[in-house]
PDB file of N, CA and C in Angstrom:
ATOM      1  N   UNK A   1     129.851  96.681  91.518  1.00  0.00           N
ATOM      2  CA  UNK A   1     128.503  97.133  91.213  1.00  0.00           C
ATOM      3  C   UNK A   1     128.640  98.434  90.425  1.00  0.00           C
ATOM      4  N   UNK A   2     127.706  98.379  89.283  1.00  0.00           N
ATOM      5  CA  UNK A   2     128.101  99.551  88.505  1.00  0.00           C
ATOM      6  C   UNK A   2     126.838 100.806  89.107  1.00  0.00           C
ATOM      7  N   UNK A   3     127.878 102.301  88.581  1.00  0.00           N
ATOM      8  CA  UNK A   3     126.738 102.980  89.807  1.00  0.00           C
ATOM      9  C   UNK A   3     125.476 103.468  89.242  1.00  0.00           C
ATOM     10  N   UNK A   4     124.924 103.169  87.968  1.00  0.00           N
ATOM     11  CA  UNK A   4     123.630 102.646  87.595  1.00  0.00           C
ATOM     12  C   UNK A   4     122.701 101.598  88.447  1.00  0.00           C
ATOM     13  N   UNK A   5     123.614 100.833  88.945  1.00  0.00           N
ATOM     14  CA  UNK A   5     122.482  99.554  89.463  1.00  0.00           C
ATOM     15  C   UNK A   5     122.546 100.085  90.902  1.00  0.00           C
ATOM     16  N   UNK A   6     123.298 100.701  91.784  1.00  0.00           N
ATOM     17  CA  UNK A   6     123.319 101.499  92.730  1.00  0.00           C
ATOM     18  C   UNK A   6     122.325 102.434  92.369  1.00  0.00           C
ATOM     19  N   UNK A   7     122.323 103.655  91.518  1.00  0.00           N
ATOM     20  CA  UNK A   7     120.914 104.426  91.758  1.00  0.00           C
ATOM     21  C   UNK A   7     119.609 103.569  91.572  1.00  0.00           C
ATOM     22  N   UNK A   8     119.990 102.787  90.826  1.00  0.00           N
ATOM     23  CA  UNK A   8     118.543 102.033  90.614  1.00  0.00           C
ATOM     24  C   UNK A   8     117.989 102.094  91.630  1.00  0.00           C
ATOM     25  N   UNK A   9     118.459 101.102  92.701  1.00  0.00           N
ATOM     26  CA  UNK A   9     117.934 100.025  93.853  1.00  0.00           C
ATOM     27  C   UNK A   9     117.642 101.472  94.990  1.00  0.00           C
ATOM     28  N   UNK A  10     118.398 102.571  94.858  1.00  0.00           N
ATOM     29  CA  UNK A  10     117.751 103.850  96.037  1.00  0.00           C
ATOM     30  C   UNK A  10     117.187 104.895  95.182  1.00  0.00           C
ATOM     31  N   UNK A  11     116.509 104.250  94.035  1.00  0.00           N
ATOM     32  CA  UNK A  11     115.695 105.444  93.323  1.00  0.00           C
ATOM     33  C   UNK A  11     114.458 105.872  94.048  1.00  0.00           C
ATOM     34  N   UNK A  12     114.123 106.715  94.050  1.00  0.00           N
ATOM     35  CA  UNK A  12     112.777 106.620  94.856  1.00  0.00           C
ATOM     36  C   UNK A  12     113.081 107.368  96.553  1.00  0.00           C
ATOM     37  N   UNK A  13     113.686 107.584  96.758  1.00  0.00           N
ATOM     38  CA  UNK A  13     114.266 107.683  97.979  1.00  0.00           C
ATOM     39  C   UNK A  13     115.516 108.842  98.005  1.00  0.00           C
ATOM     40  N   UNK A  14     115.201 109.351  99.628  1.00  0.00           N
ATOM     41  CA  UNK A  14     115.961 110.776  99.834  1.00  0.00           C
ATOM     42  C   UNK A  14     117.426 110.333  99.412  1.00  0.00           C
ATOM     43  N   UNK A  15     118.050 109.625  99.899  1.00  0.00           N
ATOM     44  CA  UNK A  15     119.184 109.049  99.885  1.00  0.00           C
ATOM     45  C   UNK A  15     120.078 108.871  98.477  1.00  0.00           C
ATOM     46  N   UNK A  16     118.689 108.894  97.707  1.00  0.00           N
ATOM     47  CA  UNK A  16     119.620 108.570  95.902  1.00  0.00           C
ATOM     48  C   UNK A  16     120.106 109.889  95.374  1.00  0.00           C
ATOM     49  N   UNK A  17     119.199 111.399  95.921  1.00  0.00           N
ATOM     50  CA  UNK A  17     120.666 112.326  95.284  1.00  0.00           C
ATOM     51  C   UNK A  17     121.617 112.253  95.964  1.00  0.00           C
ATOM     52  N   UNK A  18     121.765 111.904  97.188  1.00  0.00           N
ATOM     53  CA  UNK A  18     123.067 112.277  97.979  1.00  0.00           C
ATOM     54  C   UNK A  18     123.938 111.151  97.664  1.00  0.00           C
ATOM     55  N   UNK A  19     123.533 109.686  97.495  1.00  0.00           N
ATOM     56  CA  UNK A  19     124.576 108.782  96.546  1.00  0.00           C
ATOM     57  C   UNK A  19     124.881 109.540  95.126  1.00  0.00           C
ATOM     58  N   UNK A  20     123.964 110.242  94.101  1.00  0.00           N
ATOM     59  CA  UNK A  20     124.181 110.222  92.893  1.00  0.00           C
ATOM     60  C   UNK A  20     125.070 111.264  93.187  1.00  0.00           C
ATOM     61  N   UNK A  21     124.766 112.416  94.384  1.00  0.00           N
ATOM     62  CA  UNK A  21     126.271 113.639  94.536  1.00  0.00           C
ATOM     63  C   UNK A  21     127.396 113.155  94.462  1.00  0.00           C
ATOM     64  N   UNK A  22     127.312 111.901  95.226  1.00  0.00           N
ATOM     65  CA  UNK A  22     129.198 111.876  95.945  1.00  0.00           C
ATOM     66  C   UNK A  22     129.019 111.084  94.757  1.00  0.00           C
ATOM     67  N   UNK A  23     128.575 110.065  94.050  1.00  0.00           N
ATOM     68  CA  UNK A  23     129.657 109.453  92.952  1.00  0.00           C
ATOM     69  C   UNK A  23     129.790 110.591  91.943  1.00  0.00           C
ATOM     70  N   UNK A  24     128.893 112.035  91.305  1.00  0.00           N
ATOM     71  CA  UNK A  24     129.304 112.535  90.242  1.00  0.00           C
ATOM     72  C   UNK A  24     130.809 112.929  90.847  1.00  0.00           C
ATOM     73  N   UNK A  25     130.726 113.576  91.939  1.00  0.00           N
ATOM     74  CA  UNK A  25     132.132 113.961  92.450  1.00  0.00           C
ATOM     75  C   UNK A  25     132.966 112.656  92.189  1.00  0.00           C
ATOM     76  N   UNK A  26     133.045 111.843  92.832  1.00  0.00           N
ATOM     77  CA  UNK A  26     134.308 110.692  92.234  1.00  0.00           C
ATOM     78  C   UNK A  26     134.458 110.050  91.124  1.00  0.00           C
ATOM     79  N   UNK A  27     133.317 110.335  90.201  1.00  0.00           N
ATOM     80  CA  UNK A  27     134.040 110.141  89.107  1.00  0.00           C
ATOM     81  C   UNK A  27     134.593 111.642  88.179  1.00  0.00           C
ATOM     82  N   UNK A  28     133.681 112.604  88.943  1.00  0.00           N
ATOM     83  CA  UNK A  28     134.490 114.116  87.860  1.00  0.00           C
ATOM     84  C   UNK A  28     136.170 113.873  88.352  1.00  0.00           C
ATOM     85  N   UNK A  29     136.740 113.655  89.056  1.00  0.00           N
ATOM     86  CA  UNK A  29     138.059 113.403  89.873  1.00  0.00           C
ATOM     87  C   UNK A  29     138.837 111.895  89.320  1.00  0.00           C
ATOM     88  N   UNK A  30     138.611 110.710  88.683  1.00  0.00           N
ATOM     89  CA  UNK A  30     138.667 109.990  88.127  1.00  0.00           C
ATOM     90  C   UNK A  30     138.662 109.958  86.710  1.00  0.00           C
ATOM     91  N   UNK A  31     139.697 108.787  86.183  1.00  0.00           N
ATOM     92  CA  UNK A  31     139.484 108.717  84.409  1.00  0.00           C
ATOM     93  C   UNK A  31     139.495 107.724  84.505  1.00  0.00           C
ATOM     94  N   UNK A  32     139.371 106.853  83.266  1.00  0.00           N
ATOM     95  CA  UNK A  32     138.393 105.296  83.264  1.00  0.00           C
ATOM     96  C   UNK A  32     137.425 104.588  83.727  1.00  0.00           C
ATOM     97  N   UNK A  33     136.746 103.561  83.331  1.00  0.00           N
ATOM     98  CA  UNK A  33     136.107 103.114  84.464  1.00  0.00           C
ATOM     99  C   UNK A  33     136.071 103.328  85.854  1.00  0.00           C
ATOM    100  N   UNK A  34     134.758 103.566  86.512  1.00  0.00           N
ATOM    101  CA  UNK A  34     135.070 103.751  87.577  1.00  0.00           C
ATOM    102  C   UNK A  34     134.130 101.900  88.327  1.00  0.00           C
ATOM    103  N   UNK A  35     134.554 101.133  89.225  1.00  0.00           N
ATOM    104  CA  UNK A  35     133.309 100.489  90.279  1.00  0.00           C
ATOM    105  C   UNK A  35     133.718 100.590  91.854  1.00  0.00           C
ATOM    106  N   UNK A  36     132.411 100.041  92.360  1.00  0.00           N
ATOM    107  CA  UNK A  36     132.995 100.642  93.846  1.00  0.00           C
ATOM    108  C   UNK A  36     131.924  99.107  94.650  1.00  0.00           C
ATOM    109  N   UNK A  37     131.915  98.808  95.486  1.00  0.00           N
ATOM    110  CA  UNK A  37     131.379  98.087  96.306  1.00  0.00           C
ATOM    111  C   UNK A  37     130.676  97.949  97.885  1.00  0.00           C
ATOM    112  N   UNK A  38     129.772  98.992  97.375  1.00  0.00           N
ATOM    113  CA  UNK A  38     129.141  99.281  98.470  1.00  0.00           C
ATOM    114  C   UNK A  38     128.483  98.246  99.685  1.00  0.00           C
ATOM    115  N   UNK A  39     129.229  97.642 100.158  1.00  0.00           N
ATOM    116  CA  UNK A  39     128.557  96.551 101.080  1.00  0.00           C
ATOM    117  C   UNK A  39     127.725  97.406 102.531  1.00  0.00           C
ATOM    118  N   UNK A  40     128.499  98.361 102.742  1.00  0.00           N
ATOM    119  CA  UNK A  40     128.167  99.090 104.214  1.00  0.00           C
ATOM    120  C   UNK A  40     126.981  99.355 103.614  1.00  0.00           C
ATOM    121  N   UNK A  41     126.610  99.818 102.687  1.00  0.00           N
ATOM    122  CA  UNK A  41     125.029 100.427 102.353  1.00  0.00           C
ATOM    123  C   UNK A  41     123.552  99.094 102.839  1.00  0.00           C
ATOM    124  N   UNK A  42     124.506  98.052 102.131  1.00  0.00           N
ATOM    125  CA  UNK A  42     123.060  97.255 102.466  1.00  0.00           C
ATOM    126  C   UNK A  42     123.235  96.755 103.797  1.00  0.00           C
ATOM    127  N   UNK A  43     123.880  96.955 105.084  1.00  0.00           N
ATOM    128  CA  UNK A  43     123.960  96.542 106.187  1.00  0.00           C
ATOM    129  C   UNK A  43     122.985  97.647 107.274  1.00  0.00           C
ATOM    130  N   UNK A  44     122.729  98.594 106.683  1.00  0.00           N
ATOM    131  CA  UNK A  44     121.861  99.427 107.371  1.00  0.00           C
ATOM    132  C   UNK A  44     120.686  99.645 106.237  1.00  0.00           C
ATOM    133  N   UNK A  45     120.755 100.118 105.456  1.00  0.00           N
ATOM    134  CA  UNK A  45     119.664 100.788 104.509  1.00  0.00           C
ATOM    135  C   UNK A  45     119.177  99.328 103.305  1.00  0.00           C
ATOM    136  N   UNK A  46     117.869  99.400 103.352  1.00  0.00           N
ATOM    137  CA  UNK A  46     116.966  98.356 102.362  1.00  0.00           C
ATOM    138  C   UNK A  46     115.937  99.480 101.700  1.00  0.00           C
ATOM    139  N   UNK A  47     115.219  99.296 100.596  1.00  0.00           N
ATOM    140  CA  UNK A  47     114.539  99.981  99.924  1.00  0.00           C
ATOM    141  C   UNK A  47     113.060  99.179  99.836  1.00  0.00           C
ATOM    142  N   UNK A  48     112.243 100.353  99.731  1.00  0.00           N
ATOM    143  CA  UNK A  48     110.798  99.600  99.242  1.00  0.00           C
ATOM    144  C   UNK A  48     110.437 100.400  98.829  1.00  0.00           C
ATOM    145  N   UNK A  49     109.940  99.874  97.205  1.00  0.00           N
ATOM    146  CA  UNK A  49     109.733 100.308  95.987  1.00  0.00           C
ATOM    147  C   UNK A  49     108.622 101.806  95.878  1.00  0.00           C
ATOM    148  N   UNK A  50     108.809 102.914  95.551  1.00  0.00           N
ATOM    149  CA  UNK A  50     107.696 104.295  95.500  1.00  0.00           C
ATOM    150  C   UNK A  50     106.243 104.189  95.540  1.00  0.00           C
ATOM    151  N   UNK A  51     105.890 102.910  95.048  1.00  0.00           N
ATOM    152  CA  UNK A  51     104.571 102.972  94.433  1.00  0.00           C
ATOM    153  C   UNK A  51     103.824 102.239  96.158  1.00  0.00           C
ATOM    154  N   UNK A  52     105.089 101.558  97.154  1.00  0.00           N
ATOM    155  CA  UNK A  52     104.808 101.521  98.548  1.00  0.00           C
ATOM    156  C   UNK A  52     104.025 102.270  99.529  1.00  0.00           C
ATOM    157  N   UNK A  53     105.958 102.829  99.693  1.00  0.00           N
ATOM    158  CA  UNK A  53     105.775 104.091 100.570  1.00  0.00           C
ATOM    159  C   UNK A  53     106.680 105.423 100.033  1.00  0.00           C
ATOM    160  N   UNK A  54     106.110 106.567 100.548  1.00  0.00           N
ATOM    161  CA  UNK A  54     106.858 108.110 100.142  1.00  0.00           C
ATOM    162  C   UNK A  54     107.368 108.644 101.590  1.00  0.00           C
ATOM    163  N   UNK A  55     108.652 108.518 101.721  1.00  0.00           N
ATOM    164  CA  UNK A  55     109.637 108.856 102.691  1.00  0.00           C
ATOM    165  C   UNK A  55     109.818 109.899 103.038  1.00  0.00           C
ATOM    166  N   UNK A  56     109.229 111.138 103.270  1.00  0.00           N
ATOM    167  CA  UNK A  56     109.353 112.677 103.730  1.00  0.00           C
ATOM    168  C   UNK A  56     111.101 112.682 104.004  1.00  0.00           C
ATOM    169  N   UNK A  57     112.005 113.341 102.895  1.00  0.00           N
ATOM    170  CA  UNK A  57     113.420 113.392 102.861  1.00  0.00           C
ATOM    171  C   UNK A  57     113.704 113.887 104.452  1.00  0.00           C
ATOM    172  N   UNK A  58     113.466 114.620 105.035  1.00  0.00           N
ATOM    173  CA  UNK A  58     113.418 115.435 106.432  1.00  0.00           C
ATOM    174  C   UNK A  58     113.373 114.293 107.551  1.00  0.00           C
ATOM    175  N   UNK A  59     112.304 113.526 107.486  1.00  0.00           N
ATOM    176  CA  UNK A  59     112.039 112.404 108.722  1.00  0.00           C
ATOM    177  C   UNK A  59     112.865 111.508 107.818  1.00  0.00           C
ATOM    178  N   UNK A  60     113.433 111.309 106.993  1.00  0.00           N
ATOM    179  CA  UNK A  60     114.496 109.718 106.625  1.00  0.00           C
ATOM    180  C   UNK A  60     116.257 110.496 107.013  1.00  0.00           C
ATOM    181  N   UNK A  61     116.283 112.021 106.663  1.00  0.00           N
ATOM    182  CA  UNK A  61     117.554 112.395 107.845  1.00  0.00           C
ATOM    183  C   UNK A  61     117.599 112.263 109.110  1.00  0.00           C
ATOM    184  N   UNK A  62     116.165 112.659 109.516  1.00  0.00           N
ATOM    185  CA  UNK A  62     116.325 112.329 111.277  1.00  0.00           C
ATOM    186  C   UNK A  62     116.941 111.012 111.700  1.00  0.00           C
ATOM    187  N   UNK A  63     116.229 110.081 110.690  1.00  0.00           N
ATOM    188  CA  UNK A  63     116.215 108.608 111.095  1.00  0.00           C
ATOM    189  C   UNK A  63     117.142 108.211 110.495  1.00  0.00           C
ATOM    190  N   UNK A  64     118.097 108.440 110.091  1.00  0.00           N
ATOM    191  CA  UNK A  64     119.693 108.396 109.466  1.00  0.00           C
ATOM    192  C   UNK A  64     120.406 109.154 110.761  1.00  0.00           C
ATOM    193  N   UNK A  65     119.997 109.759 111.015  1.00  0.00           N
ATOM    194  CA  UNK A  65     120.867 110.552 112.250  1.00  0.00           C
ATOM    195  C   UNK A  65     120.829 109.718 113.523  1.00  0.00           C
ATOM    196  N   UNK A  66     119.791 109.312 113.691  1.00  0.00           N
ATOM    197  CA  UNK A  66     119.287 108.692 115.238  1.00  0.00           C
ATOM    198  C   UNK A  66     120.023 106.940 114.645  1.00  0.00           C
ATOM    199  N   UNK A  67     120.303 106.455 113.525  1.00  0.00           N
ATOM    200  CA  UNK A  67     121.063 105.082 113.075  1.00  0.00           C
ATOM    201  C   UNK A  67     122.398 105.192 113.596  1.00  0.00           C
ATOM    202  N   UNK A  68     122.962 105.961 112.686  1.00  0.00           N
ATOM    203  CA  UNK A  68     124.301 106.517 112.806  1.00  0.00           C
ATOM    204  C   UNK A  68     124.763 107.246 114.166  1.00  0.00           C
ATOM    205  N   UNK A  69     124.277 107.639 115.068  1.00  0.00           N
ATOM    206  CA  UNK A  69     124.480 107.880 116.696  1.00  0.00           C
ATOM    207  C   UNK A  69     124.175 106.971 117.774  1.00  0.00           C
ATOM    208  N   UNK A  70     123.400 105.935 116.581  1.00  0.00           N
ATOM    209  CA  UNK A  70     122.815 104.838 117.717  1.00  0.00           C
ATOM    210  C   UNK A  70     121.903 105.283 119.212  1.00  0.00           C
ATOM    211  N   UNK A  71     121.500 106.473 118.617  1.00  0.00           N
ATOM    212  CA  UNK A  71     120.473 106.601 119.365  1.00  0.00           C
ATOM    213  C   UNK A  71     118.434 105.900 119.597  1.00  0.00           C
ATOM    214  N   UNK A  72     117.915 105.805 120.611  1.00  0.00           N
ATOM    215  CA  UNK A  72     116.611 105.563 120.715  1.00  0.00           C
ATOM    216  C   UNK A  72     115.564 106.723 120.202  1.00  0.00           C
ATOM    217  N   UNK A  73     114.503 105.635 120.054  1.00  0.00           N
ATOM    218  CA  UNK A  73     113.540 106.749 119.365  1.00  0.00           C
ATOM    219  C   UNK A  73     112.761 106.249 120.436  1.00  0.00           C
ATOM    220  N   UNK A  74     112.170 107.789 121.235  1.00  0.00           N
ATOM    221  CA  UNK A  74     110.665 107.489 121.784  1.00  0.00           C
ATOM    222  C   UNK A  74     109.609 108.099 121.024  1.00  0.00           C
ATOM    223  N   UNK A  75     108.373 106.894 120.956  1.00  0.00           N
ATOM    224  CA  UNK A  75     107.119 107.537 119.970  1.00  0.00           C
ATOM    225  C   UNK A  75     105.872 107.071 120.908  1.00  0.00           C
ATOM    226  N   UNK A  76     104.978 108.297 120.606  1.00  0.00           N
ATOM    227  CA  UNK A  76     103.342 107.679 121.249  1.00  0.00           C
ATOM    228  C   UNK A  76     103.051 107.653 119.679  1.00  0.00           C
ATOM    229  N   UNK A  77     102.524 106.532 119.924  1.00  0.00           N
ATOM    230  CA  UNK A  77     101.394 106.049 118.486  1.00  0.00           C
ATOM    231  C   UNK A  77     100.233 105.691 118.879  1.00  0.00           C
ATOM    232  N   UNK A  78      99.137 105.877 117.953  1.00  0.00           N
ATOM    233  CA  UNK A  78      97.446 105.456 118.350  1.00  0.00           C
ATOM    234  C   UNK A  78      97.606 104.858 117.099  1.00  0.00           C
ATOM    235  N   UNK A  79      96.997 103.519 117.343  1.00  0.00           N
ATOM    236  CA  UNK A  79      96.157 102.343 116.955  1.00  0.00           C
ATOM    237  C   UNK A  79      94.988 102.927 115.778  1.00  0.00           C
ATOM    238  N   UNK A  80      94.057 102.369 115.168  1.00  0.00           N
ATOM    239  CA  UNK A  80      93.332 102.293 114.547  1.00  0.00           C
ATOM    240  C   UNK A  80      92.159 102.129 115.271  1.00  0.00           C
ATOM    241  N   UNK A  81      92.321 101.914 116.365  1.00  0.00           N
ATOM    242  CA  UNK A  81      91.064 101.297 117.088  1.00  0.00           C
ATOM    243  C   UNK A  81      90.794 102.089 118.598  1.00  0.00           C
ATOM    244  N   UNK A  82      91.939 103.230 118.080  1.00  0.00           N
ATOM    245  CA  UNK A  82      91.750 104.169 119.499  1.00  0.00           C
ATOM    246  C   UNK A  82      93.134 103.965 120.188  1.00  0.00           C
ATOM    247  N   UNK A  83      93.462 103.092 120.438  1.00  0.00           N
ATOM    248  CA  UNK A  83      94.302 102.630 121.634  1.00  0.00           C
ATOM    249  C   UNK A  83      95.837 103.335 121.279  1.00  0.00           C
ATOM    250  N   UNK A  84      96.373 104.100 122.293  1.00  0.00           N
ATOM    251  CA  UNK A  84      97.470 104.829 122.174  1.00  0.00           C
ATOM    252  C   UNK A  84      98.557 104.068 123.278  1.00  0.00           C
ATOM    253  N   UNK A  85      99.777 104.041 122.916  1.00  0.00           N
ATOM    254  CA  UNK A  85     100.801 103.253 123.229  1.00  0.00           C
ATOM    255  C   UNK A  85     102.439 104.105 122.717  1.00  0.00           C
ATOM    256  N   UNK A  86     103.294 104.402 123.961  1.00  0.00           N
ATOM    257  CA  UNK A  86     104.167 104.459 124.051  1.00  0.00           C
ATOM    258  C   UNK A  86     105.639 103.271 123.683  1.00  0.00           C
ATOM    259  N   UNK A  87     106.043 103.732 123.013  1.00  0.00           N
ATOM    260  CA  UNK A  87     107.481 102.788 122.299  1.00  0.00           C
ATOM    261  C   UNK A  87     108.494 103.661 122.056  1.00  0.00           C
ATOM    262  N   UNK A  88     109.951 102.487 122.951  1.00  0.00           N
ATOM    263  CA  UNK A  88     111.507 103.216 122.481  1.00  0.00           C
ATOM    264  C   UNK A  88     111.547 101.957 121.588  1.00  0.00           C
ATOM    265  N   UNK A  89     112.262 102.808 120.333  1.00  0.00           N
ATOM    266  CA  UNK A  89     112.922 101.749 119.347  1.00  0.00           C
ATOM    267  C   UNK A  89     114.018 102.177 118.733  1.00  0.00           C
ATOM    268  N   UNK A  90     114.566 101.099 118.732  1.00  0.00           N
ATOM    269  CA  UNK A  90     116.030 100.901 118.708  1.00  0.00           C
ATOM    270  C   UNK A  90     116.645 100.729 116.877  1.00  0.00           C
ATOM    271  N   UNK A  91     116.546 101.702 116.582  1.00  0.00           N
ATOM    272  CA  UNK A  91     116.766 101.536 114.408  1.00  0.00           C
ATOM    273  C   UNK A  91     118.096 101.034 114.618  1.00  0.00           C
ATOM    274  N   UNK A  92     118.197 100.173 113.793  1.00  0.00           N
ATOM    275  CA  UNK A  92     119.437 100.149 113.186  1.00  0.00           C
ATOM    276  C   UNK A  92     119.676  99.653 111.510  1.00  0.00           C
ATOM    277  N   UNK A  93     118.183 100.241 110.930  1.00  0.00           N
ATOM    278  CA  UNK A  93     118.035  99.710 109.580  1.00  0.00           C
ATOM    279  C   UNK A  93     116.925 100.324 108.870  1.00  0.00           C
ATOM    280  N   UNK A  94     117.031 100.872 107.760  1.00  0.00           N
ATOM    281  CA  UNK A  94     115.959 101.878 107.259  1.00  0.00           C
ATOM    282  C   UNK A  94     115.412 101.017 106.397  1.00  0.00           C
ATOM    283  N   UNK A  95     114.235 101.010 105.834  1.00  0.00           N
ATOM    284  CA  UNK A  95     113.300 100.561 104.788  1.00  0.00           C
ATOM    285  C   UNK A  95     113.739 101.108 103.481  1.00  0.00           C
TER     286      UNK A  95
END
């Protein structure tokens, strides 16, 4: 995968400078072509497109942190209709 079509697909999202950091670093350190094959990326992380949703960079580290520790999330959420409800959830995959 060339790392054009990699920023593409996490444009929009906290996650694409911190991919576009580490590849300028491996390729300033590299000569020729560079490709790489990121499979681990799409086994946790999926994208949905800007014009969706806007990801507050801050709450998509938390929720990179709580993936990667395999920790639970407890949340109270209210409904639309009033009704408030307690949930642990279990991430193991970002939007």
């Amino acid at each position: 995968m060339s790392t054009r079509k990699l920023l593409a697909h996490y444009e929009g999202t906290p996650l694409h400078l911190d991919i576009r950091s580490v590849l300028d670093r491996i390729t300033e350190s590299l000569e020729g072509d560079i490709t790489i094959a990121p499979d681990w990326l799409s086994e946790h992380f999926g994208v949905l497109s800007e014009d969706r949703v806007r990801i507050d960079p801050e709450i998509w580290e938390q929720l990179a942190g709580f993936i990667e520790r395999r920790e639970i999330i407890r949340a109270t959420c209210q409904s639309f209709d009033g009704r408030i409800a307690d949930y642990e959830l279990h991430p193991f995959h970002l939007p």
